[in-house]
Protein backbone atom coordinates (compact mmCIF):
# COMPACT_ATOMS: atom_id res chain seq x y z
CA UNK A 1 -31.86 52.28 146.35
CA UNK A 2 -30.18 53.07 143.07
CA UNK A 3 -32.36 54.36 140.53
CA UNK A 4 -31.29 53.84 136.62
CA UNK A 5 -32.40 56.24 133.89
CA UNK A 6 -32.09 54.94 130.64
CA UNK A 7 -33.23 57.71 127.59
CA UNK A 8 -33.09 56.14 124.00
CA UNK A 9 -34.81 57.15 121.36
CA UNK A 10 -37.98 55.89 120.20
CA UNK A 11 -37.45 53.37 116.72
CA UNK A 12 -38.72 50.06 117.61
CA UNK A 13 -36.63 48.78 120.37
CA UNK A 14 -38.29 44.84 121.32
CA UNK A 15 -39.22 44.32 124.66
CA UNK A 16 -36.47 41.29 124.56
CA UNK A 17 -34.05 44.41 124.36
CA UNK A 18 -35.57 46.44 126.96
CA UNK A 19 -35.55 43.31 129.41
CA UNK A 20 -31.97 43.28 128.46
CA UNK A 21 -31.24 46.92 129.14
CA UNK A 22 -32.73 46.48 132.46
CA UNK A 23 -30.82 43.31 133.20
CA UNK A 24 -27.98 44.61 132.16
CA UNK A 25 -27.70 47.85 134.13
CA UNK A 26 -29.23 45.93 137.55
CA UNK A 27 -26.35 43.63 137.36
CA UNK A 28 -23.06 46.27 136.77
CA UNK A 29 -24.80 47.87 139.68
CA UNK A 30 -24.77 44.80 141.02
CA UNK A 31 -20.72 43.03 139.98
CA UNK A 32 -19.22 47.38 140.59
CA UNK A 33 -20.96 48.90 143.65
CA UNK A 34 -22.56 45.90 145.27
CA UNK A 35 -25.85 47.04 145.11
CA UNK A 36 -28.91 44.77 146.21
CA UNK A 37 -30.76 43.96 142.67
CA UNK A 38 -34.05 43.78 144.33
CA UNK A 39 -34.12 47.44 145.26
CA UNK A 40 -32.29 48.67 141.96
CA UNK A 41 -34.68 50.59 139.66
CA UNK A 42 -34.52 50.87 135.81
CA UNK A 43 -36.28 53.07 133.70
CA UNK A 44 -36.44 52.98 130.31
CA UNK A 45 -37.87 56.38 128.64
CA UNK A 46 -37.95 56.64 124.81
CA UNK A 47 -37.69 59.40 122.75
CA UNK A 48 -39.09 60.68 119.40
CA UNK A 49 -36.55 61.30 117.17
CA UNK A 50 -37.81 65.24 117.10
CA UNK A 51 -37.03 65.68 120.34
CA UNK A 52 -33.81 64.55 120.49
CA UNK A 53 -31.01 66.77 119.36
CA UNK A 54 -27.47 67.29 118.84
CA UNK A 55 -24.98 69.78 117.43
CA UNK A 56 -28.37 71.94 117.31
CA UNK A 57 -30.42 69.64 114.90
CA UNK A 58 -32.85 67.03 115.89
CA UNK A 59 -31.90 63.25 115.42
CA UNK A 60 -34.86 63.53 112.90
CA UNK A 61 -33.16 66.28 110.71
CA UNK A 62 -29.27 64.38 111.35
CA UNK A 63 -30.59 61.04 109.80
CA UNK A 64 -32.41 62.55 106.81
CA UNK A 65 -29.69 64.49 105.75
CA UNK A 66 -27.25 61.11 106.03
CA UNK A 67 -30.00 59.33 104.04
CA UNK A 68 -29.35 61.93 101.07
């Protein structure tokens, strides 16, 4: 049973998306490893931006200074 763990972070993304995400990664599971789509998992987790950081900054602290 594969199992799918999908992090983003958390600015709006629409449920259409989210269906897509989940399509999306069932099926290359699917078309590369031949994987049976009805026991694929997907999980979608979403992050706030203050928890999420790179190069030692938060995503939070990385877009404000790019605003400026």
């Amino acid at each position: 049973m594969p199992f799918v763990n999908i992090k983003i972070t958390r600015e709006g993304a629409t449920a259409e998306q989210k269906t897509q995400l989940i399509e999306g990664a069932t099926q290359l599971l699917v078309d590369v490893l031949g994987k049976n789509p009805a026991t694929t998992v997907v999980i979608i987790e979403e992050v706030e931006t203050d928890n999420w950081g790179v190069g030692g900054k938060s995503v939070t602290e990385l877009r404000a200074a790019a605003k400026k």
